[in-house]
C-alpha atoms as a PDB file:
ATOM      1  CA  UNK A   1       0.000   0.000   0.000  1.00  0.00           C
ATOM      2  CA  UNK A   2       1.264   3.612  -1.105  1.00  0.00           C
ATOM      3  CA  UNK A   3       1.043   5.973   1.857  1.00  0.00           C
ATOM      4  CA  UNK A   4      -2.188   7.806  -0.083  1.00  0.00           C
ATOM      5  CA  UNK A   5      -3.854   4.632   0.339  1.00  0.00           C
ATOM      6  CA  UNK A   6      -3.626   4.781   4.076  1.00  0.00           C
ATOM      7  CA  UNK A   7      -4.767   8.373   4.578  1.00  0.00           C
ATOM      8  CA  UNK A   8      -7.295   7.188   1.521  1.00  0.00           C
ATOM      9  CA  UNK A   9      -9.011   4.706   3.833  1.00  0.00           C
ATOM     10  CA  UNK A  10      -8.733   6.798   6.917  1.00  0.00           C
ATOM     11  CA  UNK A  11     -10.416   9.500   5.118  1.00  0.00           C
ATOM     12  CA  UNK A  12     -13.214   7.217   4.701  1.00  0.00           C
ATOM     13  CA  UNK A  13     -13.357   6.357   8.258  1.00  0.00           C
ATOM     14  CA  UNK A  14     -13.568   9.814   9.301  1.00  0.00           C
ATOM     15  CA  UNK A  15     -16.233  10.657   6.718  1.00  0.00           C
ATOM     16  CA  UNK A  16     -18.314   7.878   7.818  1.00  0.00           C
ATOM     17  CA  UNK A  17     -18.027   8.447  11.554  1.00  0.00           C
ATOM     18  CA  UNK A  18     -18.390  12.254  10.987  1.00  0.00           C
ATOM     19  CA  UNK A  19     -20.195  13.352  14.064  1.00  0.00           C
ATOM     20  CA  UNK A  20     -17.478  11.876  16.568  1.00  0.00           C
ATOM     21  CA  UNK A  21     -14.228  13.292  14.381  1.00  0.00           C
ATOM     22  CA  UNK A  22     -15.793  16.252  14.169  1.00  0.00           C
ATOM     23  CA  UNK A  23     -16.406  16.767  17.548  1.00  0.00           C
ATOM     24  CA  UNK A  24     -12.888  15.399  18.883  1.00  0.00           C
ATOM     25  CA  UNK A  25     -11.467  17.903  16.051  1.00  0.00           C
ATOM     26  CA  UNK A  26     -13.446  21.039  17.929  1.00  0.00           C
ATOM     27  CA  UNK A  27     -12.751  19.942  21.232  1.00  0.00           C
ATOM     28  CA  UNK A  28      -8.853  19.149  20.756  1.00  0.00           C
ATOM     29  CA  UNK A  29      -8.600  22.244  18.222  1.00  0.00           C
ATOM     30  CA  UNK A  30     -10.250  24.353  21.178  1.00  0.00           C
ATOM     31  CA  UNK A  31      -7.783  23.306  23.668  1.00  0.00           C
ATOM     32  CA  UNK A  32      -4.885  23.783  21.543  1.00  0.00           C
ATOM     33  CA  UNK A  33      -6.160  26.641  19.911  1.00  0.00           C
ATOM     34  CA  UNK A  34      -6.786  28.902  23.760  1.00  0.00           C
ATOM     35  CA  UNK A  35      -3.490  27.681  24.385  1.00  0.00           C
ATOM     36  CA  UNK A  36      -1.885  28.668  21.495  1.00  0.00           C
ATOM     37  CA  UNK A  37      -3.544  31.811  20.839  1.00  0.00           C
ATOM     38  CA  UNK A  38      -2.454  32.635  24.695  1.00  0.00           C
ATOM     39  CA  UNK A  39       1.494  32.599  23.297  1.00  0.00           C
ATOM     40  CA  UNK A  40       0.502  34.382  20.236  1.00  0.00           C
ATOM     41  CA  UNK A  41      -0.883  37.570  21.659  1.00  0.00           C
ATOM     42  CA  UNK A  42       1.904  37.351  24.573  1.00  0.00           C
ATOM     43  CA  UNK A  43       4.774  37.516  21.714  1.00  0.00           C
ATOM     44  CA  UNK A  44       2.907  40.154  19.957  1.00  0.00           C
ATOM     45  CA  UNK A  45       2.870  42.286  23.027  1.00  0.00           C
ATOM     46  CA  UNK A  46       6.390  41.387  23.628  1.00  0.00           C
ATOM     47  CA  UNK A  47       7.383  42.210  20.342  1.00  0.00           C
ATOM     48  CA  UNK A  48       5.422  45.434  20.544  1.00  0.00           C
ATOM     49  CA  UNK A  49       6.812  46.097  23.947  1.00  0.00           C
ATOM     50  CA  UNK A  50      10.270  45.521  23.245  1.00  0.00           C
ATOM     51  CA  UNK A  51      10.010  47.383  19.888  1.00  0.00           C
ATOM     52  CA  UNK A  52       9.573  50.689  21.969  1.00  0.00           C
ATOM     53  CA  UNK A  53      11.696  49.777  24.592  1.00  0.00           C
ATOM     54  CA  UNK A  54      14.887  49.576  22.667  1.00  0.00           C
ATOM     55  CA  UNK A  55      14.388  52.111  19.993  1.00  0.00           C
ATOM     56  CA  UNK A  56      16.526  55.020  22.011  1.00  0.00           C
ATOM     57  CA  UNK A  57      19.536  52.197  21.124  1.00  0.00           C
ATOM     58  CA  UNK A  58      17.970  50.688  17.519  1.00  0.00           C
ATOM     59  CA  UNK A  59      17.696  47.580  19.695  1.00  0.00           C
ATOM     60  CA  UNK A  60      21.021  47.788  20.836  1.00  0.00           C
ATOM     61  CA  UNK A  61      21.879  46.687  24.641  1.00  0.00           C
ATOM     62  CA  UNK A  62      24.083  49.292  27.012  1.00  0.00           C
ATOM     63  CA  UNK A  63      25.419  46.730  30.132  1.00  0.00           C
ATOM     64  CA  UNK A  64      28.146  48.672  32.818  1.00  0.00           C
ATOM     65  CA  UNK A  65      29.772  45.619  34.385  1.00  0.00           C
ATOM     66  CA  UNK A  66      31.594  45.770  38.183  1.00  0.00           C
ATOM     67  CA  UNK A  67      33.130  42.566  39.431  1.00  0.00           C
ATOM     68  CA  UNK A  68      34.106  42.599  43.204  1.00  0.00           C
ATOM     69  CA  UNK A  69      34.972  46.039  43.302  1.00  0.00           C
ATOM     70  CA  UNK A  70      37.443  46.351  40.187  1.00  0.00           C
ATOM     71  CA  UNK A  71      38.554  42.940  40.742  1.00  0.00           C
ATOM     72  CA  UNK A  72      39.418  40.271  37.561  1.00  0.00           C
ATOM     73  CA  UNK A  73      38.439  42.676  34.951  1.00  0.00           C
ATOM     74  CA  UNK A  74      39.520  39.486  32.319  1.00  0.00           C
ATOM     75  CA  UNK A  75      36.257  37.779  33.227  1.00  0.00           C
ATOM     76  CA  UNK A  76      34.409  41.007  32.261  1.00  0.00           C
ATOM     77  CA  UNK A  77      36.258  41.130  29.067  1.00  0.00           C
ATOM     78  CA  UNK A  78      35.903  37.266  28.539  1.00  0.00           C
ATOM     79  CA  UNK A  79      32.577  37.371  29.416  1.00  0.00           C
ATOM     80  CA  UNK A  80      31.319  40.271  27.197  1.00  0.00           C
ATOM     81  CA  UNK A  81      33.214  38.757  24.027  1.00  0.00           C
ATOM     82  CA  UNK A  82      31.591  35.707  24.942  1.00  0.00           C
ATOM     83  CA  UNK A  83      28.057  36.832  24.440  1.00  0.00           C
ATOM     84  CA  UNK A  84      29.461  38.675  21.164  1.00  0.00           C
ATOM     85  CA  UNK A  85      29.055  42.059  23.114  1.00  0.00           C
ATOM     86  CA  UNK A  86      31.632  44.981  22.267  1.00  0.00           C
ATOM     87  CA  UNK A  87      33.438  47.162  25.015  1.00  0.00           C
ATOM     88  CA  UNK A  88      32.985  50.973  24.204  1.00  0.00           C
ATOM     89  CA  UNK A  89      33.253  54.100  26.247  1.00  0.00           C
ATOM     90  CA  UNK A  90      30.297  56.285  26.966  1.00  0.00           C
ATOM     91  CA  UNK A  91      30.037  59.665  28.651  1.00  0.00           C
ATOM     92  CA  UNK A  92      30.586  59.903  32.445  1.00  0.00           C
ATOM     93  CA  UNK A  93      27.100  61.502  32.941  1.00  0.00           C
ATOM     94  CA  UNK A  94      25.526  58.232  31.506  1.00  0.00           C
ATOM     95  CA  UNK A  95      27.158  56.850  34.417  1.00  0.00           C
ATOM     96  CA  UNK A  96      25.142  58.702  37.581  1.00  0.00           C
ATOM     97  CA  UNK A  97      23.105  57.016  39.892  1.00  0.00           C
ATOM     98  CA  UNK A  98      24.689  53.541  39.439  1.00  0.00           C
ATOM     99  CA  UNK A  99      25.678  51.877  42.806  1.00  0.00           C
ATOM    100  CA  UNK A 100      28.532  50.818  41.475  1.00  0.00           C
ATOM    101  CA  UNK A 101      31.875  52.232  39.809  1.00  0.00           C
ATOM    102  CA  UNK A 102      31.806  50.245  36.428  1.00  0.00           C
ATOM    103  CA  UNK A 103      34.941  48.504  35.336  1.00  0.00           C
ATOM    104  CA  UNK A 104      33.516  48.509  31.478  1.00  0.00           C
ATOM    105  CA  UNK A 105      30.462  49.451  29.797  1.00  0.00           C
ATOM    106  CA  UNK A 106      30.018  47.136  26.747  1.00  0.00           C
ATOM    107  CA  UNK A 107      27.254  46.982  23.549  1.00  0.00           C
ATOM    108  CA  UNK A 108      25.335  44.062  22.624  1.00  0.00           C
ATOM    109  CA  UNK A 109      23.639  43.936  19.164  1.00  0.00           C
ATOM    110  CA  UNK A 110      21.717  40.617  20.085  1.00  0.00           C
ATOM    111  CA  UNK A 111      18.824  40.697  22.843  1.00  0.00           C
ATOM    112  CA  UNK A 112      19.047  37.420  24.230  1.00  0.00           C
ATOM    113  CA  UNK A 113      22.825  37.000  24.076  1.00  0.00           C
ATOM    114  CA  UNK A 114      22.506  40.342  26.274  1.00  0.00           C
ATOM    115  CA  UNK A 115      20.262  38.951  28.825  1.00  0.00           C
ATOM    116  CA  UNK A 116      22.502  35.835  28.916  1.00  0.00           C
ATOM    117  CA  UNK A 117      25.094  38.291  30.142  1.00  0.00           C
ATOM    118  CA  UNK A 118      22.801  40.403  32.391  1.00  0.00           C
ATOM    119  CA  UNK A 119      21.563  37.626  34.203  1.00  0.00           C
ATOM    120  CA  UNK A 120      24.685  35.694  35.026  1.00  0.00           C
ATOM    121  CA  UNK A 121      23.433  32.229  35.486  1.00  0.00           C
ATOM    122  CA  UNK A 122      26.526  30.649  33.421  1.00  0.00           C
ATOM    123  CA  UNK A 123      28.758  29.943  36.709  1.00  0.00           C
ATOM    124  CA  UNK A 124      30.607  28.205  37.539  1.00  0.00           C
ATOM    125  CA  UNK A 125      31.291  26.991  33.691  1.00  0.00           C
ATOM    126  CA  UNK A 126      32.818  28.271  31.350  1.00  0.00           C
ATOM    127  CA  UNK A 127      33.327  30.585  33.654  1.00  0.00           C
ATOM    128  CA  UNK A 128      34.598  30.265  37.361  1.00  0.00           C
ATOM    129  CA  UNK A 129      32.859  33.680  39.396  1.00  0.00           C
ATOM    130  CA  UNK A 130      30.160  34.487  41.638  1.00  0.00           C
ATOM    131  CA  UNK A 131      27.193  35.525  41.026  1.00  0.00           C
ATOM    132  CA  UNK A 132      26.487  38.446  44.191  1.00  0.00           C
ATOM    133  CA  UNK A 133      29.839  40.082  42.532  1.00  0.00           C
ATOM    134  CA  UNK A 134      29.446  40.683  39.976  1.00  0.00           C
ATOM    135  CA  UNK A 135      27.329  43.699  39.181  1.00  0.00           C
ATOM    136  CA  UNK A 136      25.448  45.066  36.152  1.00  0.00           C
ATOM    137  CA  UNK A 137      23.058  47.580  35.088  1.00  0.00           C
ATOM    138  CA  UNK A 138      21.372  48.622  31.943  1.00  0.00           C
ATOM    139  CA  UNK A 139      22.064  51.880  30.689  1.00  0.00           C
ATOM    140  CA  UNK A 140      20.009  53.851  28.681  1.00  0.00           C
ATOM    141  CA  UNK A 141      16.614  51.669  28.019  1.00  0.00           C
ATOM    142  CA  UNK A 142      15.001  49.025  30.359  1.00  0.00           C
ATOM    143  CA  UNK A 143      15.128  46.122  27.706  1.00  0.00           C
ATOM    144  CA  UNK A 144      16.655  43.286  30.610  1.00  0.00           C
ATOM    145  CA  UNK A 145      13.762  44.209  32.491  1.00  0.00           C
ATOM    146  CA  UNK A 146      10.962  43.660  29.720  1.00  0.00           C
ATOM    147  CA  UNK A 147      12.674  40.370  27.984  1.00  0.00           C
ATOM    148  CA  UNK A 148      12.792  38.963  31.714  1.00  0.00           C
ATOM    149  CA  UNK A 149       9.454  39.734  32.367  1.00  0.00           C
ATOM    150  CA  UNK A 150       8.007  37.691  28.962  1.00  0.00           C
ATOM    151  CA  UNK A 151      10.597  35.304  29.622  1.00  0.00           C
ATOM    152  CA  UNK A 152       8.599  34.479  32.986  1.00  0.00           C
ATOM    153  CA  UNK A 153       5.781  34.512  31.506  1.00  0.00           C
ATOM    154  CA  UNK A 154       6.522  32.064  28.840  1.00  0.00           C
ATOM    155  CA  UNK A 155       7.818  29.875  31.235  1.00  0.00           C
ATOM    156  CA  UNK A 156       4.912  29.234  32.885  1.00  0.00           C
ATOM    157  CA  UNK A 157       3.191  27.932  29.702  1.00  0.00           C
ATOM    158  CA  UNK A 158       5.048  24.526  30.436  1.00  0.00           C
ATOM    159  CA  UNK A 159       2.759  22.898  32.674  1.00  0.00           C
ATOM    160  CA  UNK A 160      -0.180  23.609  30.398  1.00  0.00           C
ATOM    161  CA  UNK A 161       1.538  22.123  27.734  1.00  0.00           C
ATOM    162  CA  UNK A 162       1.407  18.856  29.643  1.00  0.00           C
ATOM    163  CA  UNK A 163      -2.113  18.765  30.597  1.00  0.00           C
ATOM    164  CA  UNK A 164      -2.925  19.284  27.103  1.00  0.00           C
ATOM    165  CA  UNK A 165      -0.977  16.445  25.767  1.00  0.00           C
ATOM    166  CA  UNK A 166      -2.649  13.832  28.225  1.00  0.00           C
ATOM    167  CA  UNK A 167      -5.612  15.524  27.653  1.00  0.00           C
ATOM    168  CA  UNK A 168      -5.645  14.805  23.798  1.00  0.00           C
ATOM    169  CA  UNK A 169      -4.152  11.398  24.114  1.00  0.00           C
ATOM    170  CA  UNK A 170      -7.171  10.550  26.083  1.00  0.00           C
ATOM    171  CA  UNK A 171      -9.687  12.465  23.943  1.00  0.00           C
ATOM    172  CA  UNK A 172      -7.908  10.229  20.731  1.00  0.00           C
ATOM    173  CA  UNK A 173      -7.456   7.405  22.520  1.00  0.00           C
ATOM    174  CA  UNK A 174     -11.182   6.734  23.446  1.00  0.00           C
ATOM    175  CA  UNK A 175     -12.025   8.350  19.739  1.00  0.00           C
ATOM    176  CA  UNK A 176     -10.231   5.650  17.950  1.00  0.00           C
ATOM    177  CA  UNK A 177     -11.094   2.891  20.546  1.00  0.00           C
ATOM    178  CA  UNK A 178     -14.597   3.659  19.361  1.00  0.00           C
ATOM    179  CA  UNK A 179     -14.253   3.662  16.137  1.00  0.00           C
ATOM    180  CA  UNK A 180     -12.363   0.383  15.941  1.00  0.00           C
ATOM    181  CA  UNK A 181     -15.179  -0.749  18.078  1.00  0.00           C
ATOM    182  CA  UNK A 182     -17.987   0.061  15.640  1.00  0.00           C
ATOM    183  CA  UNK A 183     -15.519  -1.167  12.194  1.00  0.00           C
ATOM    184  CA  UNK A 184     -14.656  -4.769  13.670  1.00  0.00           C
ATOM    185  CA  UNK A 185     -16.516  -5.887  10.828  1.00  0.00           C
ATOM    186  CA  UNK A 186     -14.401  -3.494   8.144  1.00  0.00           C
ATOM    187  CA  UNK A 187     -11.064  -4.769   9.864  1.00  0.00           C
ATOM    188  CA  UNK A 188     -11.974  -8.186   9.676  1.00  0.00           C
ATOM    189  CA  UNK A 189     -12.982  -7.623   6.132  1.00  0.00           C
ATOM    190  CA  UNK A 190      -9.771  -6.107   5.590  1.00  0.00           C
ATOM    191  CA  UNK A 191      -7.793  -9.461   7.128  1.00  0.00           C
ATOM    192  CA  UNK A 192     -10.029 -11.366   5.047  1.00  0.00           C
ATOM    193  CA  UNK A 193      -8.592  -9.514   1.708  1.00  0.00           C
ATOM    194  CA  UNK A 194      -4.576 -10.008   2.722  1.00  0.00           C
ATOM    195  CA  UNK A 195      -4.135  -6.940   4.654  1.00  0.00           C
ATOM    196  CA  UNK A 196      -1.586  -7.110   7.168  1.00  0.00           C
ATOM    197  CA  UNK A 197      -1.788  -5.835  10.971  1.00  0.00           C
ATOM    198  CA  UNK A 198       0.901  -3.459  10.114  1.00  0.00           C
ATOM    199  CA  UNK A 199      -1.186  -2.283   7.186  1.00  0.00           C
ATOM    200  CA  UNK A 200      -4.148  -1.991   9.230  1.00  0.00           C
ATOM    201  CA  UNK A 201      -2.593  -0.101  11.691  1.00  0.00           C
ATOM    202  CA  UNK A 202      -0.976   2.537   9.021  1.00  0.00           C
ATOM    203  CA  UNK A 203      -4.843   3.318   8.146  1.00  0.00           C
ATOM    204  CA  UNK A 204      -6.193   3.817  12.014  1.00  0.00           C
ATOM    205  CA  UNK A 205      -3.043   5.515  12.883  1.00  0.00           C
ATOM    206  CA  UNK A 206      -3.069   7.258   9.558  1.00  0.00           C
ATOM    207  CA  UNK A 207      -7.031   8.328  10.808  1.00  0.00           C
ATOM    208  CA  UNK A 208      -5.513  10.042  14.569  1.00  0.00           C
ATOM    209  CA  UNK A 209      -3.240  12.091  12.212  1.00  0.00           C
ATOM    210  CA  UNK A 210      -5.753  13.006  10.161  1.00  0.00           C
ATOM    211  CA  UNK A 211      -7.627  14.237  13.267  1.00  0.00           C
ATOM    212  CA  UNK A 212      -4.645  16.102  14.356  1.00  0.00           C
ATOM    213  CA  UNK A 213      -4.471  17.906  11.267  1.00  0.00           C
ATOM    214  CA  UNK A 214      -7.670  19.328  10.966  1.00  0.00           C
ATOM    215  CA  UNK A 215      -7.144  20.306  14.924  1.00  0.00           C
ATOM    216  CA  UNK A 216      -4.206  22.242  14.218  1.00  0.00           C
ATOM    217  CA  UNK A 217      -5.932  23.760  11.653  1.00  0.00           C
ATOM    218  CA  UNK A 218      -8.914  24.885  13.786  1.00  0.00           C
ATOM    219  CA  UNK A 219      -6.285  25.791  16.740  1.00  0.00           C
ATOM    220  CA  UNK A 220      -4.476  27.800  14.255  1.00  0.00           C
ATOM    221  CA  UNK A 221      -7.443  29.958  13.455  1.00  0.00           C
ATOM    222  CA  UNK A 222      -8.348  30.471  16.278  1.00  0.00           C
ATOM    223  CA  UNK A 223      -5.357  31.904  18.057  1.00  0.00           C
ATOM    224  CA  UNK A 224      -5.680  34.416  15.164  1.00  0.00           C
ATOM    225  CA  UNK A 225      -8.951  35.192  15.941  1.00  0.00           C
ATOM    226  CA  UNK A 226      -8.454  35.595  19.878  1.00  0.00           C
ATOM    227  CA  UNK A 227      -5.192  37.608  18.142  1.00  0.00           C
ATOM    228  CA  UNK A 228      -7.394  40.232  16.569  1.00  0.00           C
ATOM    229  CA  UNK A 229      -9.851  40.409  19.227  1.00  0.00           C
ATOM    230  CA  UNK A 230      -7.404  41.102  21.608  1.00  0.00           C
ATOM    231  CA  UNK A 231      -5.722  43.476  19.235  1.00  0.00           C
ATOM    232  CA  UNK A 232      -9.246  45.645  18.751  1.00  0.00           C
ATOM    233  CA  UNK A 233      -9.598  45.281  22.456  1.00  0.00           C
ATOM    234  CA  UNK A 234      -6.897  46.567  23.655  1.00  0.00           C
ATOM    235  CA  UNK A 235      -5.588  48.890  21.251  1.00  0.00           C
ATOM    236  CA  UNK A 236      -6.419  52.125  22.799  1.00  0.00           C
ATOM    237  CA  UNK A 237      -4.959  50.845  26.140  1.00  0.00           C
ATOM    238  CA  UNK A 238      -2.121  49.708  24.841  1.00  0.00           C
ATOM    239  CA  UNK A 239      -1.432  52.574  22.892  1.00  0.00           C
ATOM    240  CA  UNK A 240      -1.998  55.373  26.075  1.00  0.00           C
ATOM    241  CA  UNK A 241      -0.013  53.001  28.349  1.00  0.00           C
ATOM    242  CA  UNK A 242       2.827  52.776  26.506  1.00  0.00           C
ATOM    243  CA  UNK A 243       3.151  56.087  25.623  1.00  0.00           C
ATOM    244  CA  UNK A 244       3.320  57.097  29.445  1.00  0.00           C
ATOM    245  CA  UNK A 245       6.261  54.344  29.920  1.00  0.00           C
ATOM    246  CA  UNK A 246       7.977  55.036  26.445  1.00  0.00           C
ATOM    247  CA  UNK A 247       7.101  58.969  25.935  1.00  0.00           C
ATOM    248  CA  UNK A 248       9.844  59.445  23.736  1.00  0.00           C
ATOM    249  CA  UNK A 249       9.043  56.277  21.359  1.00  0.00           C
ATOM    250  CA  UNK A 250       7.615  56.251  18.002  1.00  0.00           C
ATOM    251  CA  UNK A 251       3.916  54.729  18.835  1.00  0.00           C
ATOM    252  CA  UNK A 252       4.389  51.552  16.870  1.00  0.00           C
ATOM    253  CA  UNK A 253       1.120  49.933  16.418  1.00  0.00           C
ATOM    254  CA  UNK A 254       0.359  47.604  19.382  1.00  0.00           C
ATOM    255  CA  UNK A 255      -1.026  44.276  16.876  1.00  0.00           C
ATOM    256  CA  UNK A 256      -1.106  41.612  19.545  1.00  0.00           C
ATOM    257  CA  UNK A 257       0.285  38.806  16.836  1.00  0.00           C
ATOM    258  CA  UNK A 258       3.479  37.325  17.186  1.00  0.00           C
ATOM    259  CA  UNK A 259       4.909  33.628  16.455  1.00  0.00           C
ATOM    260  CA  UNK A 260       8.279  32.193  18.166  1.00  0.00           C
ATOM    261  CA  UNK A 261       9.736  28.476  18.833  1.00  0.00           C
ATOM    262  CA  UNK A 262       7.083  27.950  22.011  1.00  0.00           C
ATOM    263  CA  UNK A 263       4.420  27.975  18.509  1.00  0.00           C
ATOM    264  CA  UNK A 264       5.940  25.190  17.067  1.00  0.00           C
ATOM    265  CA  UNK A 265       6.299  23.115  20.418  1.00  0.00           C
ATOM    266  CA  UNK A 266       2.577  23.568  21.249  1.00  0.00           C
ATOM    267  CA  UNK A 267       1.616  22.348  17.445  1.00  0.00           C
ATOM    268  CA  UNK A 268       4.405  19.405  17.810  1.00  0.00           C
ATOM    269  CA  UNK A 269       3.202  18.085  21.013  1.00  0.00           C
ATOM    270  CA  UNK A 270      -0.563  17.850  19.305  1.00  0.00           C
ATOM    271  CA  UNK A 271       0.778  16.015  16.840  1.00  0.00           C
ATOM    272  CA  UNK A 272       2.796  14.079  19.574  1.00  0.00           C
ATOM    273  CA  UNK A 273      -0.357  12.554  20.734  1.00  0.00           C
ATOM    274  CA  UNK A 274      -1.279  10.724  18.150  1.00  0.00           C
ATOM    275  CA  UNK A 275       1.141   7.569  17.963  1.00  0.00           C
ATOM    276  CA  UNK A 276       0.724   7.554  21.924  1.00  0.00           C
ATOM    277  CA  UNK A 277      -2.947   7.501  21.340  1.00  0.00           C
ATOM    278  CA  UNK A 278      -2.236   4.880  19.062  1.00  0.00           C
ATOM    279  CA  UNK A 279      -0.645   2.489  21.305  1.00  0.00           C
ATOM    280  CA  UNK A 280      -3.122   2.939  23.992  1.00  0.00           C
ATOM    281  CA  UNK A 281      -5.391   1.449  21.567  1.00  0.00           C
ATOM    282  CA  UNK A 282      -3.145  -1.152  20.014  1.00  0.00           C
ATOM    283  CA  UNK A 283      -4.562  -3.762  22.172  1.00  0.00           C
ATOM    284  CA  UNK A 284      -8.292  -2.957  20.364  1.00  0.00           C
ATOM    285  CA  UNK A 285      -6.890  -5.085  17.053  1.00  0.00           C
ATOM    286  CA  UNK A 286      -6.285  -7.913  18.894  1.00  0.00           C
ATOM    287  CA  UNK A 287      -7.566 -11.098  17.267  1.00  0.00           C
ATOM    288  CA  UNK A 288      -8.992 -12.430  20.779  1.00  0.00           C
ATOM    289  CA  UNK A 289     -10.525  -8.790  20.723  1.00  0.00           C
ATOM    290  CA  UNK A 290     -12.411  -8.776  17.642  1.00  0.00           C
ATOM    291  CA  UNK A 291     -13.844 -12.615  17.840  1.00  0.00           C
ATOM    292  CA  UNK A 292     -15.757 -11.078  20.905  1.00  0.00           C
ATOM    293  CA  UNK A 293     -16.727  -8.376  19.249  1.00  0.00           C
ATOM    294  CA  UNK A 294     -18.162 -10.038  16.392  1.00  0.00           C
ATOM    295  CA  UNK A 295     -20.110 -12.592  18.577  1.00  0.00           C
ATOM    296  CA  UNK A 296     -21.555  -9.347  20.209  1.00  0.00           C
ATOM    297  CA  UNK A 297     -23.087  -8.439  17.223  1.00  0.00           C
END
């Protein structure tokens, strides 16, 4: 069998147990799509947020660096060539209020590599230092601040992603059970003709994909949709609150609709359900199985 014929004869399944695909698609596609659409308008504000944030530097990130009082300034210079950041000099004045006499003040063109710096989690390899010494501070813009705050936030999307993969693994696993409940006679039919259990499993397996398509699709559309309604929602809010905090910043547009790696995983692990929905049901094609099924009916 060509792998069209498998998604041939799943299609066929799903059109002639409709009702129930349908509904697992909506319900799955729901649950994915709240989740999803949750991470979409979050990026889009960060995006927005960060936009304005670092447009004083074009995006650029200003760190002054201390470590222990003046002490080992190779591991500044080690560090901030690490995280491909560039030592410069900048006026005194830019230099008030900080607690601390910086030993260098260094540029970073790349946000993340930046907050890698700032945040100083990478001891004791590669590099050998303590944390409570070493002292930074953002000159300029409050970028560190913003990126951390999103990066907290996204964070705490984990555990939902978990919930939502047992969650569809049970909604597909008692889906398919069902179905291969109400086709014993079609799979014994297919037995009958040569088919093989591995080619009988390609089409049921080939059926949860199926349904995991289409719920991508519907979880897709409608993070865009809670997107734009957030977007209309909140536009006027968005737009007065952060021109208090970013006065000086061109008033980008605040469109709540932004896609980034965490996307992907939430799509992957839907699709990540279906062969473990699979084997949960595996047991369902079971010659000893069927016979009892049969003499049910």
């Amino acid at each position: 069998m060509l792998i069209s014929d498998y998604f041939h004869l799943s299609h066929r399944e799903l059109a002639a147990f409709r009702t129930r695909s349908l509904a697992t698609v909506i319900i799955i596609g729901i649950l994915f799509g709240l989740l999803l659409g949750a991470n979409t308008i979050i990026q889009g504000l960060e995006n927005t947020v960060l936009r304005r944030a670092g447009e004083t530097t074009q995006g650029q990130v200003y760190i002054a660096s201390d470590y222990d009082d003046g002490r080992r300034p190779e591991l500044i210079r080690d560090r901030i060539a690490y995280y491909g950041g560039q030592i410069v000099e900048v006026p005194v004045e830019d230099l008030a209020g900080l607690d601390f006499t910086p030993q260098y003040v260094a540029v970073f063109p790349n946000l993340k590599h930046a907050f890698d710096y700032y945040w100083r989690q990478d001891t004791p390899q590669p590099f050998n230092y303590s944390r409570n010494r070493y002292n930074v501070a953002e000159l300029y813009t409050n970028q560190m601040s913003a990126y951390n705050y999103f990066r907290r936030i996204q964070h705490n999307i984990q555990p939902f992603l978990i919930i939502l993969l047992i969650a569809a693994i049970l909604i597909l696993t008692f889906t398919t059970a069902h179905l291969i409940a109400q086709n014993t006679l079609s799979i014994s039919l297919y037995r009958s003709l040569g088919a093989t259990h591995l080619q009988i499993f390609g089409v049921y397996l080939a059926y949860i994909l199926e349904l995991c398509f289409y719920a991508m699709l519907f979880a897709i559309t409608l993070a865009l949709i809670l997107a734009g309604i957030a977007t209309i929602c909140g536009w006027a809010h968005l737009q007065s609150a952060l021109a208090q905090f970013y006065p000086n910043s061109t008033a980008f547009p605040p469109i709540l609709v932004g896609i980034n790696s965490r996307s992907g995983i939430i799509l992957s692990v839907l699709f990540a359900a279906a062969p473990l929905a699979f084997l949960l049901c595996i047991d369902q094609f079971s010659s000893k199985k069927l016979a009892q099924r049969l003499k049910g009916d």
